[in-house]
PDB file of N, CA and C in Angstrom:
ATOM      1  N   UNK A   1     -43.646 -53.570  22.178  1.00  0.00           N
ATOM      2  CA  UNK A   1     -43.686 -54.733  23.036  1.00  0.00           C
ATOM      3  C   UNK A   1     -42.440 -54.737  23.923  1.00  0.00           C
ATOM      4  N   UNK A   2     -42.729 -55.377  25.619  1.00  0.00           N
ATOM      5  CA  UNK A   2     -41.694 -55.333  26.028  1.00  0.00           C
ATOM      6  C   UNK A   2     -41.637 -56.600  26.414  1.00  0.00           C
ATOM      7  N   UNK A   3     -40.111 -57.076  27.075  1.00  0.00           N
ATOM      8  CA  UNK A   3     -39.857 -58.669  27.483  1.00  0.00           C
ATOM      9  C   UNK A   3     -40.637 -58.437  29.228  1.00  0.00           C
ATOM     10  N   UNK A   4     -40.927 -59.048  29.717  1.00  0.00           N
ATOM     11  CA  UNK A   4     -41.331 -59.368  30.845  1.00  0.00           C
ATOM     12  C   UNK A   4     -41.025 -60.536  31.422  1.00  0.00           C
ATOM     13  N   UNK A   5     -39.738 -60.270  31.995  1.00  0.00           N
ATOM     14  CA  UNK A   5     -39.373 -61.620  33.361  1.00  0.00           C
ATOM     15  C   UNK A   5     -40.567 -61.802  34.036  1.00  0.00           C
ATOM     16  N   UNK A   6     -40.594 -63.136  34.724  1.00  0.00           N
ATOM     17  CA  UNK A   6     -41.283 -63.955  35.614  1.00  0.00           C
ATOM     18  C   UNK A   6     -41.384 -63.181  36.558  1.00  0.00           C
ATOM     19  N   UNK A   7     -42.552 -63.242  37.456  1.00  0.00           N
ATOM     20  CA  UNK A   7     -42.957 -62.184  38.188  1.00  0.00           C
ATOM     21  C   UNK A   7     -43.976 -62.535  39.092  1.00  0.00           C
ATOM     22  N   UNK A   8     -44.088 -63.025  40.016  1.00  0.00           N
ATOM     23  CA  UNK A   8     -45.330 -62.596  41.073  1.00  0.00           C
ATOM     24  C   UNK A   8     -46.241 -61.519  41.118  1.00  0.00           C
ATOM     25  N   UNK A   9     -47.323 -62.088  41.502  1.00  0.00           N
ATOM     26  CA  UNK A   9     -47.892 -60.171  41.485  1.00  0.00           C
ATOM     27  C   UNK A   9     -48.792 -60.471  43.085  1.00  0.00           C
ATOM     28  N   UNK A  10     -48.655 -59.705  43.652  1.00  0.00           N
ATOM     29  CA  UNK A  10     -49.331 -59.207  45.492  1.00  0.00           C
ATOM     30  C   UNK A  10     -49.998 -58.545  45.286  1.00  0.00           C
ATOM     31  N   UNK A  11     -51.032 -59.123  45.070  1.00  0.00           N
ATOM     32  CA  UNK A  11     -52.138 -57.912  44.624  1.00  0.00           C
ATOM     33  C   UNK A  11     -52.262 -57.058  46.178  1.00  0.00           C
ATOM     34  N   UNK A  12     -52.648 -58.056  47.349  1.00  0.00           N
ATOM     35  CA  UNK A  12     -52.283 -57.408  48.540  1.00  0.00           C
ATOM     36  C   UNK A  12     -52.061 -56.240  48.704  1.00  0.00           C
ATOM     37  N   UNK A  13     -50.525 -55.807  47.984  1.00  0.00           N
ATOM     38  CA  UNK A  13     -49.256 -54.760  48.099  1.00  0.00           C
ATOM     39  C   UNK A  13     -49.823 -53.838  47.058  1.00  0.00           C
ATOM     40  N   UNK A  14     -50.587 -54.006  46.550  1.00  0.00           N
ATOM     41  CA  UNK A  14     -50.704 -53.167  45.274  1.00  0.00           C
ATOM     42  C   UNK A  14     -52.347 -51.680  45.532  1.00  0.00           C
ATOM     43  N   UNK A  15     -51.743 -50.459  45.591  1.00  0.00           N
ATOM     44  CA  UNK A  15     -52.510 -49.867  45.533  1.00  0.00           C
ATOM     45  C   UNK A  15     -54.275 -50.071  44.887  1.00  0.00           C
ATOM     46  N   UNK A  16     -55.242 -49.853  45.919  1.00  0.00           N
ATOM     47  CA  UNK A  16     -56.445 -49.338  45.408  1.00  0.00           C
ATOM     48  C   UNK A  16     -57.011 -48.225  45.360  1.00  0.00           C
ATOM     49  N   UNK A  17     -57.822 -47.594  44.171  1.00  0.00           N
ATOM     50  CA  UNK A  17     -57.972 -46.672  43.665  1.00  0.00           C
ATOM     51  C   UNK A  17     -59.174 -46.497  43.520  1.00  0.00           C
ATOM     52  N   UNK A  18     -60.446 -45.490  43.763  1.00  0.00           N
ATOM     53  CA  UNK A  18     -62.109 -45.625  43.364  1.00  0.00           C
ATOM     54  C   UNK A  18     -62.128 -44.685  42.523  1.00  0.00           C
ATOM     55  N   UNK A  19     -63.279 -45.190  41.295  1.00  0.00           N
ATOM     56  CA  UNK A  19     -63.334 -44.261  40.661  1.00  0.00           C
ATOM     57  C   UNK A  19     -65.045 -44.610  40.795  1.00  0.00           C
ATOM     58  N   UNK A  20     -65.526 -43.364  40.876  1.00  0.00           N
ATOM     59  CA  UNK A  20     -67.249 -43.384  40.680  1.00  0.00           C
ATOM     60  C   UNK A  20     -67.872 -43.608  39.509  1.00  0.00           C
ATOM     61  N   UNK A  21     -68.572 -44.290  39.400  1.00  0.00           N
ATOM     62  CA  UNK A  21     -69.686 -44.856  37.925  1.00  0.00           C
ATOM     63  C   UNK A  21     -71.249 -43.988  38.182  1.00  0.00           C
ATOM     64  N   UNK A  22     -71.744 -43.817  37.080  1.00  0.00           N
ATOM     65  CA  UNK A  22     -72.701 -43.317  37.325  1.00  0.00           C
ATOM     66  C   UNK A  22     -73.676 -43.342  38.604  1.00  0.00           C
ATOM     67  N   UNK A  23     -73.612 -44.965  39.116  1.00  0.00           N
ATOM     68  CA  UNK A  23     -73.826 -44.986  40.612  1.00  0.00           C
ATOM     69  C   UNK A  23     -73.157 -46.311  40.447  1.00  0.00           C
ATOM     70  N   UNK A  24     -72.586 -46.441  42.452  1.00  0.00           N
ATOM     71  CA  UNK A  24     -71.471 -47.267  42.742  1.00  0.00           C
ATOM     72  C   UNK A  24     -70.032 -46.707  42.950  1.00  0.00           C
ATOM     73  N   UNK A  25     -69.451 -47.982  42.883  1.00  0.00           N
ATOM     74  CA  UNK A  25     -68.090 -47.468  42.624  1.00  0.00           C
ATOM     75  C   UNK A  25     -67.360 -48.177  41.710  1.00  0.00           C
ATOM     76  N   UNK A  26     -66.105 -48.110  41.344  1.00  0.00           N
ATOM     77  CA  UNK A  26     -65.276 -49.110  41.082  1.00  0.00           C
ATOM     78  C   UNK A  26     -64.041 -48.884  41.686  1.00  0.00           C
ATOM     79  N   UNK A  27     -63.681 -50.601  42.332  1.00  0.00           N
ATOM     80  CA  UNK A  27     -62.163 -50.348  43.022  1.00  0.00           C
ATOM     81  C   UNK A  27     -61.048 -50.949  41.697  1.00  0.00           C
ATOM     82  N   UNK A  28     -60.073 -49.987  41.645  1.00  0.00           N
ATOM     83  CA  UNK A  28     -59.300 -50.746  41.017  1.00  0.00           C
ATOM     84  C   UNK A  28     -57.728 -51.005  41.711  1.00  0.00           C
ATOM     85  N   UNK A  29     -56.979 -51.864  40.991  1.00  0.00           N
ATOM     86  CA  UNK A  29     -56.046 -52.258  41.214  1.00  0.00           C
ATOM     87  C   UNK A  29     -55.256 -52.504  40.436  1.00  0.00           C
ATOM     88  N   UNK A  30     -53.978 -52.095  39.987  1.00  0.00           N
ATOM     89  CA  UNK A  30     -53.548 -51.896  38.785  1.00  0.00           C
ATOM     90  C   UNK A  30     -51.940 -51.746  38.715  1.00  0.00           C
ATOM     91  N   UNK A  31     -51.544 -53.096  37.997  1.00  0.00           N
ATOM     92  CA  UNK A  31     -50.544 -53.191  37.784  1.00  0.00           C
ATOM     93  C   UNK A  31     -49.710 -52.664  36.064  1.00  0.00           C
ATOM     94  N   UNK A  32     -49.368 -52.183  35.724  1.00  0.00           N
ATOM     95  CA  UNK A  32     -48.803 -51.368  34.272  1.00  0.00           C
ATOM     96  C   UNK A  32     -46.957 -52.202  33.873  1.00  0.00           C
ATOM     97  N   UNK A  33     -47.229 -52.919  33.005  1.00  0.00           N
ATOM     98  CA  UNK A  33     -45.756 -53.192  32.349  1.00  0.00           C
ATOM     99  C   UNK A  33     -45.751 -52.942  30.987  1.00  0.00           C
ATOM    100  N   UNK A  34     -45.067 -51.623  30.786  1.00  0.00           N
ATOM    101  CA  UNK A  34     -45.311 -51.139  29.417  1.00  0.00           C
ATOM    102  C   UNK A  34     -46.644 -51.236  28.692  1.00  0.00           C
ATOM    103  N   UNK A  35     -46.547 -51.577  28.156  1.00  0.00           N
ATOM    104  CA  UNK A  35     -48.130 -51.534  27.053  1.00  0.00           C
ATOM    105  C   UNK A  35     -49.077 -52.465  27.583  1.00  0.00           C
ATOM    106  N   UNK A  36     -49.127 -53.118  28.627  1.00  0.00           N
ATOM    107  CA  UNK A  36     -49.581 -54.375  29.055  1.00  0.00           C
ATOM    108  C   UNK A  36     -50.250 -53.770  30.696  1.00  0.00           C
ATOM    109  N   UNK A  37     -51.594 -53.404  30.524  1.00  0.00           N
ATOM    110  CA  UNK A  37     -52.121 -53.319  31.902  1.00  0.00           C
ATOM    111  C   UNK A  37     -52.941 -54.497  32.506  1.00  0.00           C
ATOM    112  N   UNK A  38     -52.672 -54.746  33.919  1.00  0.00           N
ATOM    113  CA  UNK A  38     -53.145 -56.172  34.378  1.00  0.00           C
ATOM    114  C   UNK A  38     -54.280 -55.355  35.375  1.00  0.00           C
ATOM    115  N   UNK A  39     -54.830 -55.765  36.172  1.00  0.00           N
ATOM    116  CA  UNK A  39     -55.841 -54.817  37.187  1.00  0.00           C
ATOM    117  C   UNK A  39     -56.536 -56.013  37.619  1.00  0.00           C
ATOM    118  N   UNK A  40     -56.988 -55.801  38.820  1.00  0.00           N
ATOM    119  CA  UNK A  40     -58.101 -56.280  39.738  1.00  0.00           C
ATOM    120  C   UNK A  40     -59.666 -55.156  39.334  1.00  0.00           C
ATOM    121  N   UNK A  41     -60.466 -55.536  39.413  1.00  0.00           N
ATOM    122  CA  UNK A  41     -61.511 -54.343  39.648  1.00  0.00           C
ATOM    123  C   UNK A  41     -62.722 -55.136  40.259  1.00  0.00           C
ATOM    124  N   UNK A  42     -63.445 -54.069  41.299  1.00  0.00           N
ATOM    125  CA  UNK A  42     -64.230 -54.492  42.377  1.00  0.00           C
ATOM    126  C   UNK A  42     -65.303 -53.473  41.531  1.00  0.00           C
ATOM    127  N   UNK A  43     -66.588 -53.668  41.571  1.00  0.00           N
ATOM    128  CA  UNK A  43     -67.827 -52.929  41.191  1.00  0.00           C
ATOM    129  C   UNK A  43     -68.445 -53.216  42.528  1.00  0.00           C
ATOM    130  N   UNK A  44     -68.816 -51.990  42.983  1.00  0.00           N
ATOM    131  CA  UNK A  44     -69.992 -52.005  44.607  1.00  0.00           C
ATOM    132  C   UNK A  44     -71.125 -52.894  43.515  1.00  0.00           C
ATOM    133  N   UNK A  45     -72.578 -52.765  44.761  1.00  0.00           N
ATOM    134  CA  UNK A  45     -73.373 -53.150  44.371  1.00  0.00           C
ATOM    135  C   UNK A  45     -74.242 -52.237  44.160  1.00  0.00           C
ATOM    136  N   UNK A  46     -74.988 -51.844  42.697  1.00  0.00           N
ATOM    137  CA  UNK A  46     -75.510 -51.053  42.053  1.00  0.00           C
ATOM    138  C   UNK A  46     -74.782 -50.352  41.459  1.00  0.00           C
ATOM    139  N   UNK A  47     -73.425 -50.949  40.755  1.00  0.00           N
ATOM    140  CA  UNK A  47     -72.532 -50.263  40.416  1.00  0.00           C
ATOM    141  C   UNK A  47     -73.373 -49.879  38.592  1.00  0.00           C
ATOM    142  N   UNK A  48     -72.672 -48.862  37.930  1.00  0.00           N
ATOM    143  CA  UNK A  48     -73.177 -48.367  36.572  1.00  0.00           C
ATOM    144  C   UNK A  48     -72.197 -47.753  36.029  1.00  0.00           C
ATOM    145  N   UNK A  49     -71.425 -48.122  35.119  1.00  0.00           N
ATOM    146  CA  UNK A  49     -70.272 -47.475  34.694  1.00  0.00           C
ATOM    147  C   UNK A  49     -70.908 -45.891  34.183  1.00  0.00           C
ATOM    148  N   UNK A  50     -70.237 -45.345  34.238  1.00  0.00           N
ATOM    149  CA  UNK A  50     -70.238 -43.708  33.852  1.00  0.00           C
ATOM    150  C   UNK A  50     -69.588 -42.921  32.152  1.00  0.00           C
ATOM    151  N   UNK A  51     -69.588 -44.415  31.596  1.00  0.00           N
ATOM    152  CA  UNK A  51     -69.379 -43.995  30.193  1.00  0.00           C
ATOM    153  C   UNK A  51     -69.759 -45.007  29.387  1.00  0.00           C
ATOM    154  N   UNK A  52     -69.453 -44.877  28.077  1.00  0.00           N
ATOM    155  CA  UNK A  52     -69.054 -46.193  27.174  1.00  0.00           C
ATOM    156  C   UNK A  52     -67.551 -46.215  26.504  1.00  0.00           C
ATOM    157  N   UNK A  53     -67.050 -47.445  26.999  1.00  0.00           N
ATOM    158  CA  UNK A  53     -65.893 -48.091  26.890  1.00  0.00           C
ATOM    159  C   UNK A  53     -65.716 -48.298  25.388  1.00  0.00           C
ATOM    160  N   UNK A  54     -64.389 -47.629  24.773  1.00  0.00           N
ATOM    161  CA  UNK A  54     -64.386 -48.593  23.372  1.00  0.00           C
ATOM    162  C   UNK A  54     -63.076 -49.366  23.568  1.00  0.00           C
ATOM    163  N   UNK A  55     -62.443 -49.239  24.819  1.00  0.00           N
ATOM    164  CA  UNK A  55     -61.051 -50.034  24.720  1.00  0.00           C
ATOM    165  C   UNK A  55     -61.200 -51.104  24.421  1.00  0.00           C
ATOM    166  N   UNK A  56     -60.332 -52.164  23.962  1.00  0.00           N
ATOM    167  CA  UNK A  56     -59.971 -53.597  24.003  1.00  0.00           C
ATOM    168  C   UNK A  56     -59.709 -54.198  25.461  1.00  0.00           C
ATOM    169  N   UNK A  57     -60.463 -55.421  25.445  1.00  0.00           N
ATOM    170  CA  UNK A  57     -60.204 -55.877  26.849  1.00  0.00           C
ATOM    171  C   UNK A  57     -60.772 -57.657  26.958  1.00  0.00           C
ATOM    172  N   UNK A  58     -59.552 -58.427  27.793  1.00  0.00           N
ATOM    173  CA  UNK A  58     -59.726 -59.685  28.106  1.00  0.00           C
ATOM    174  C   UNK A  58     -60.348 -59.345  29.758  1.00  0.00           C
ATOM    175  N   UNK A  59     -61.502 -59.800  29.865  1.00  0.00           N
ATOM    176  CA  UNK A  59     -62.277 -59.752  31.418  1.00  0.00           C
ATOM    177  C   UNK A  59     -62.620 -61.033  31.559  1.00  0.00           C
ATOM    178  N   UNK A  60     -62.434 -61.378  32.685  1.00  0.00           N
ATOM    179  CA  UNK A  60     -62.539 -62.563  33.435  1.00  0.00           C
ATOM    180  C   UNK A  60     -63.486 -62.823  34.893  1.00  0.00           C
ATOM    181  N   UNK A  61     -64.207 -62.665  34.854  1.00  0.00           N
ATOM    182  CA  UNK A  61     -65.083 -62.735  36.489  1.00  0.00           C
ATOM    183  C   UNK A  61     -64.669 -63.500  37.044  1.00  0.00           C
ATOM    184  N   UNK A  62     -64.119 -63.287  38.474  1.00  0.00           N
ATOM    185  CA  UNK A  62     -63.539 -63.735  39.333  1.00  0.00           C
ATOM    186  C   UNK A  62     -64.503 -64.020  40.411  1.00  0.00           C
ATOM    187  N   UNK A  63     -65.620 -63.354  41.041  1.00  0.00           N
ATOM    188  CA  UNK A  63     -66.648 -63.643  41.694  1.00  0.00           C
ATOM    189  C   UNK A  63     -67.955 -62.836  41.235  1.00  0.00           C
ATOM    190  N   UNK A  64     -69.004 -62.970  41.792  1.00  0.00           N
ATOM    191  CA  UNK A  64     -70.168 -62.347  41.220  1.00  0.00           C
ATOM    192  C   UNK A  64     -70.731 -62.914  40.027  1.00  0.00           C
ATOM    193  N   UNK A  65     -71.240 -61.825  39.802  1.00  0.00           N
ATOM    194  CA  UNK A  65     -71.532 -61.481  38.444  1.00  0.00           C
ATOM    195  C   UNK A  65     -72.322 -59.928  38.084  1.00  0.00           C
ATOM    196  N   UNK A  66     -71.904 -59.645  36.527  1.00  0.00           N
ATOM    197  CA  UNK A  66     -72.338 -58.154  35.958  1.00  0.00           C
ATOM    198  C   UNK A  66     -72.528 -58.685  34.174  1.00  0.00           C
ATOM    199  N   UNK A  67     -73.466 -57.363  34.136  1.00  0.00           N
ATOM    200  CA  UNK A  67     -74.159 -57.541  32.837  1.00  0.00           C
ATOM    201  C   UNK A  67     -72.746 -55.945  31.882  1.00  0.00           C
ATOM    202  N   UNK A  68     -72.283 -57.029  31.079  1.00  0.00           N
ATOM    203  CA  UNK A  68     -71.919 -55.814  29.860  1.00  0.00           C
ATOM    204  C   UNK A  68     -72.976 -55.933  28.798  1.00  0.00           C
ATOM    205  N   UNK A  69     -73.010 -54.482  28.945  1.00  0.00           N
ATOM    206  CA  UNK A  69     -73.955 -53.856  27.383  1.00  0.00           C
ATOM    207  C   UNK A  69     -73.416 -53.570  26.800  1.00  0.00           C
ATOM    208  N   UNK A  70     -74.056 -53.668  25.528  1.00  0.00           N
ATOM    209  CA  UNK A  70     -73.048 -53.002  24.605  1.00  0.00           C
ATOM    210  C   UNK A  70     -73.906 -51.908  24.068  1.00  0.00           C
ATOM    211  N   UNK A  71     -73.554 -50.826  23.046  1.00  0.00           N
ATOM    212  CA  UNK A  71     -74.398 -49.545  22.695  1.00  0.00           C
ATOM    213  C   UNK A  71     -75.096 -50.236  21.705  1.00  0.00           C
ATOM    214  N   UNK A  72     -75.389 -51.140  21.302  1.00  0.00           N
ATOM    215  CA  UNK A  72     -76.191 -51.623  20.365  1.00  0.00           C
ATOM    216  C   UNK A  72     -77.647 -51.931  20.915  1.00  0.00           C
ATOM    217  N   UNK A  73     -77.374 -52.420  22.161  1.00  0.00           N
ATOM    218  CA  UNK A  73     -78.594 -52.817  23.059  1.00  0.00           C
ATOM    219  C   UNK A  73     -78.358 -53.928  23.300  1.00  0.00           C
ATOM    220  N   UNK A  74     -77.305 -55.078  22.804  1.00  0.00           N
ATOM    221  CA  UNK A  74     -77.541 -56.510  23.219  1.00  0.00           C
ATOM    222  C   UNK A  74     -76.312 -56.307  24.420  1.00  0.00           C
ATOM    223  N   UNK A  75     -76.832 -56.965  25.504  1.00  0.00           N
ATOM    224  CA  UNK A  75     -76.200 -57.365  26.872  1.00  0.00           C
ATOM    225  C   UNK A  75     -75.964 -58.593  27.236  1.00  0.00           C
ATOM    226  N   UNK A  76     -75.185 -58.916  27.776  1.00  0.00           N
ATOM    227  CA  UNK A  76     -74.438 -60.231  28.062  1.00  0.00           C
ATOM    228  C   UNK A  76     -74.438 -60.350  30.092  1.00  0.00           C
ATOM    229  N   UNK A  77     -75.189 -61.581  30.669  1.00  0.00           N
ATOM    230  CA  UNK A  77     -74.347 -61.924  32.055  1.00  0.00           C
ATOM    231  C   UNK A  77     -73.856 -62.524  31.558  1.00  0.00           C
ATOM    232  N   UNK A  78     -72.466 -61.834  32.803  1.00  0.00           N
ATOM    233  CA  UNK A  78     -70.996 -63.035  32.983  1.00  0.00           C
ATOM    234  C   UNK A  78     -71.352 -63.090  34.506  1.00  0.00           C
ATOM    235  N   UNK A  79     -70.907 -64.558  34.544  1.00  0.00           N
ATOM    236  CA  UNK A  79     -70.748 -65.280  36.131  1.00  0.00           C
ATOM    237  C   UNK A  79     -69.383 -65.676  36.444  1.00  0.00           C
ATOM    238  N   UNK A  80     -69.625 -65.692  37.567  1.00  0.00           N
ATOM    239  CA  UNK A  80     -67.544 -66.381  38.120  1.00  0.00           C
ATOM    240  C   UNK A  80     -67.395 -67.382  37.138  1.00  0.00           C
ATOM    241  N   UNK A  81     -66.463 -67.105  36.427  1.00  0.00           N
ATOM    242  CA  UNK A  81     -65.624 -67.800  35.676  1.00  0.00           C
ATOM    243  C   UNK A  81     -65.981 -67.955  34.362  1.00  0.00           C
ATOM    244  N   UNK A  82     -66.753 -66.756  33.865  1.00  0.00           N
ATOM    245  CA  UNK A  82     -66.830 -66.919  32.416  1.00  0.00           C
ATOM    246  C   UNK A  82     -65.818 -65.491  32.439  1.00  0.00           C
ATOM    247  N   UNK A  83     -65.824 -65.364  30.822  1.00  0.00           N
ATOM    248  CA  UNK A  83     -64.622 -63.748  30.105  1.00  0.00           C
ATOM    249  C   UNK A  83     -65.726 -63.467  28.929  1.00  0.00           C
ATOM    250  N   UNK A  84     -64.905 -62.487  28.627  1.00  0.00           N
ATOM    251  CA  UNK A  84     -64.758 -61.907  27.305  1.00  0.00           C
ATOM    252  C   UNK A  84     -63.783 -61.263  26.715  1.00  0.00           C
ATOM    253  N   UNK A  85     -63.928 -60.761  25.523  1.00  0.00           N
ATOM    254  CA  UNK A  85     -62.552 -60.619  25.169  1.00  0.00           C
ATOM    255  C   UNK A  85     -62.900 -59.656  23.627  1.00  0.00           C
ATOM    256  N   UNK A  86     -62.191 -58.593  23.718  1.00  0.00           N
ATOM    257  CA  UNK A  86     -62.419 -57.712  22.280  1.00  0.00           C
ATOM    258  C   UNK A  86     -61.672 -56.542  22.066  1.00  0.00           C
ATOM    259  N   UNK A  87     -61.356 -56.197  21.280  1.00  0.00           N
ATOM    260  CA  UNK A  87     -60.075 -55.438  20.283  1.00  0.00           C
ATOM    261  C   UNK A  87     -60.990 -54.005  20.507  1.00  0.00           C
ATOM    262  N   UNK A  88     -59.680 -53.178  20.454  1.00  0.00           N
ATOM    263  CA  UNK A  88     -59.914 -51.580  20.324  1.00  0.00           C
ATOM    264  C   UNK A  88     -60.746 -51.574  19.546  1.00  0.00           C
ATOM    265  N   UNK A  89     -61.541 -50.410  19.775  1.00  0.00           N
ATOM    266  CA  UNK A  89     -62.865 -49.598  18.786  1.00  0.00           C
ATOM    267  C   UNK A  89     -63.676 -50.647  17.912  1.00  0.00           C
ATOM    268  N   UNK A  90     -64.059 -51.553  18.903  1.00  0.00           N
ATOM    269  CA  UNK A  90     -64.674 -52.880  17.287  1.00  0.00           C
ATOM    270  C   UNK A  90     -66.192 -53.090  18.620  1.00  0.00           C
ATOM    271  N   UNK A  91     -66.187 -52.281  20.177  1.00  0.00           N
ATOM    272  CA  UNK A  91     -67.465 -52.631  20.928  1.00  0.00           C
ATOM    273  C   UNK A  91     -67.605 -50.924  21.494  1.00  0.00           C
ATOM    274  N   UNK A  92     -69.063 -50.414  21.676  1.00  0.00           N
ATOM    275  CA  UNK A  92     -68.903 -49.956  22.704  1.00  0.00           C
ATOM    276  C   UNK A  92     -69.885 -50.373  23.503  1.00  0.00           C
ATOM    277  N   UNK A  93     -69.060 -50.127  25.059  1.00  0.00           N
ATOM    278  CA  UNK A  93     -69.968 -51.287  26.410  1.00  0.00           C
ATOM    279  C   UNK A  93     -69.438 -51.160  27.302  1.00  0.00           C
ATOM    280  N   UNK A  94     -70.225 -50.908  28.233  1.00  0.00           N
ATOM    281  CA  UNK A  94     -70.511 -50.548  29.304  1.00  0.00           C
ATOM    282  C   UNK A  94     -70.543 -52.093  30.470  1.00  0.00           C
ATOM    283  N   UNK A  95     -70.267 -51.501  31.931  1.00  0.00           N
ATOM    284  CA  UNK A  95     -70.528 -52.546  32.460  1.00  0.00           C
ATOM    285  C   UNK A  95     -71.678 -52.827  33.844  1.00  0.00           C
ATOM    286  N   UNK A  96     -72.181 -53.173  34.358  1.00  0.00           N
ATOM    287  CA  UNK A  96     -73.514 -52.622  35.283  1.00  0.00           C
ATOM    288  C   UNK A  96     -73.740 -53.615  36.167  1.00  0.00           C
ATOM    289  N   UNK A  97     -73.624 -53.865  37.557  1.00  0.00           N
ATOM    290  CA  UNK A  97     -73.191 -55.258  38.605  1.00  0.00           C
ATOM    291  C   UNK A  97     -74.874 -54.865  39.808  1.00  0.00           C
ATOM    292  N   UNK A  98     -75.370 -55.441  39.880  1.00  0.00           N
ATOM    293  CA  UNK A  98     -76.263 -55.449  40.864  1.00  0.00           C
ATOM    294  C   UNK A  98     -75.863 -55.660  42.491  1.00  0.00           C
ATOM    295  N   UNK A  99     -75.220 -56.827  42.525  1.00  0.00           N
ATOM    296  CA  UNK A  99     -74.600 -57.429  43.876  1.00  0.00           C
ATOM    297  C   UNK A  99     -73.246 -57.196  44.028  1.00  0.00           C
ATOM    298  N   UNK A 100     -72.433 -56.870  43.017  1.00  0.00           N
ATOM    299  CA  UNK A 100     -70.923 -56.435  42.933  1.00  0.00           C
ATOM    300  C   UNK A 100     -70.142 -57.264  42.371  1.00  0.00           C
ATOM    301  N   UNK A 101     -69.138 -57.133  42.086  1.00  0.00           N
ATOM    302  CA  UNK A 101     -68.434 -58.104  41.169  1.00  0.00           C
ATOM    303  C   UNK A 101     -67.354 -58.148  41.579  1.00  0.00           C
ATOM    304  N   UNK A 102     -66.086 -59.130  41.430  1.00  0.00           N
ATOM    305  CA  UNK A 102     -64.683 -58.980  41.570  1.00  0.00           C
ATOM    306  C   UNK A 102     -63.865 -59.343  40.063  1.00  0.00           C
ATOM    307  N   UNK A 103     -63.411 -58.411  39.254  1.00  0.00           N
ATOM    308  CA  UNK A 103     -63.026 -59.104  37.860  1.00  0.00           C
ATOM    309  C   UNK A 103     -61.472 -59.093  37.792  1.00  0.00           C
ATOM    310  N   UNK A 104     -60.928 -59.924  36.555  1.00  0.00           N
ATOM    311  CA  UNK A 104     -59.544 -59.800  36.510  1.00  0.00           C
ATOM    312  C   UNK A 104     -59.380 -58.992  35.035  1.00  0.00           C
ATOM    313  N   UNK A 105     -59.341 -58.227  34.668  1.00  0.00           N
ATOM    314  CA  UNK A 105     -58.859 -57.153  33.290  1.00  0.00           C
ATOM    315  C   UNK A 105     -57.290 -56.720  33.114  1.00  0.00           C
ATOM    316  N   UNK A 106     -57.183 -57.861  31.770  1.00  0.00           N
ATOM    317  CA  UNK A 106     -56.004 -57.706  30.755  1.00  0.00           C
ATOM    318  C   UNK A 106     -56.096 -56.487  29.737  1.00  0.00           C
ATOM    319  N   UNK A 107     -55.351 -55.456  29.610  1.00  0.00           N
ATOM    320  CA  UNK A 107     -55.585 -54.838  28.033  1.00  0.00           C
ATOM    321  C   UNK A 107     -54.468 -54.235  27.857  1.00  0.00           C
ATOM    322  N   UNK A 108     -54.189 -53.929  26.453  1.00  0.00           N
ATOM    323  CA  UNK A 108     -53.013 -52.891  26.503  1.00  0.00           C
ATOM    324  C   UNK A 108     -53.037 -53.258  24.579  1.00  0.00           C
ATOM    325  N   UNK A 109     -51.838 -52.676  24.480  1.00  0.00           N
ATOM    326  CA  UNK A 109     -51.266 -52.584  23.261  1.00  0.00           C
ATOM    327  C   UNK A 109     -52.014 -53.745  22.001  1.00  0.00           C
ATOM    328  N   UNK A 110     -51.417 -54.677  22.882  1.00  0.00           N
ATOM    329  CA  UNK A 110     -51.939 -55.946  22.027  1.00  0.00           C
ATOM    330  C   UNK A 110     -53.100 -56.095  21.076  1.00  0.00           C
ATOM    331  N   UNK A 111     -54.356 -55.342  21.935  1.00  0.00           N
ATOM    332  CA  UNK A 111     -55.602 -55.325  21.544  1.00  0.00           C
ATOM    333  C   UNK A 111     -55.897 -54.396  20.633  1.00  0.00           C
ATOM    334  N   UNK A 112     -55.202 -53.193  20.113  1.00  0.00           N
ATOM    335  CA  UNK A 112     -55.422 -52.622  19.185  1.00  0.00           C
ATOM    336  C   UNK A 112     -56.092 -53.358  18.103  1.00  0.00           C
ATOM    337  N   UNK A 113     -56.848 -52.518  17.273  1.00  0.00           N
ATOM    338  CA  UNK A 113     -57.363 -53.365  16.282  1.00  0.00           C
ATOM    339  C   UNK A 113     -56.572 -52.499  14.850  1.00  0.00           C
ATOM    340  N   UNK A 114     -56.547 -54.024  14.185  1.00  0.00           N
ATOM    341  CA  UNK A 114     -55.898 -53.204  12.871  1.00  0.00           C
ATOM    342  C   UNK A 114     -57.155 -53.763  11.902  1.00  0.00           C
ATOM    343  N   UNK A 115     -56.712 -53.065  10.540  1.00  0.00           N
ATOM    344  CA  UNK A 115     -57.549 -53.324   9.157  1.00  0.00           C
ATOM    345  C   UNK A 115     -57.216 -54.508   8.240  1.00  0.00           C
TER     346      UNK A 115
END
């Protein structure tokens, strides 16, 4: 864990990055303080992630909305202003946006899962 002074963040100022999903894109934006990653992420429309996710992660929809699946088969819509929220290796899930999404994604250290 690290201390983290008070801080603004410009998202503005802050590099974007695409990474391709099975189809779509995703933009990200990504801020890193030690173990603690903050990010913007944009999903085009018809976006399809290109794996399954087991990280830990606090997501927040900021506009839109996208369906996470999970490998079990049960899927969830989130709309502007709902989250979710779940610990290393305890989901795997995917995320899949029809019209596109704008989200806010917390994860890092924290979320590890212990026994």
């Amino acid at each position: 864990m690290i201390n983290i002074p008070f801080q603004t963040i410009n998202w503005s100022a802050i590099q974007k990055e695409e990474y391709p999903g099975e189809t779509g894109t995703a933009i990200w934006q990504t801020l890193q303080l030690g173990g603690l990653r903050i990010r913007i992420v944009e999903y085009s429309e018809g976006y399809l992630a290109d794996h399954w996710c087991e990280k830990g992660h606090i997501v927040h929809c900021l506009e839109g909305e996208f369906v996470s699946e999970r490998l079990s088969g049960e899927k969830d819509v989130l709309k502007a202003g709902d989250s979710f929220v779940v610990s290393d290796n305890l989901s795997s899930h995917r995320s899949q946006s029809i019209n596109g999404v704008k989200l806010l994604i917390i994860d890092g250290d924290f979320l590890k899962h212990f026994e």
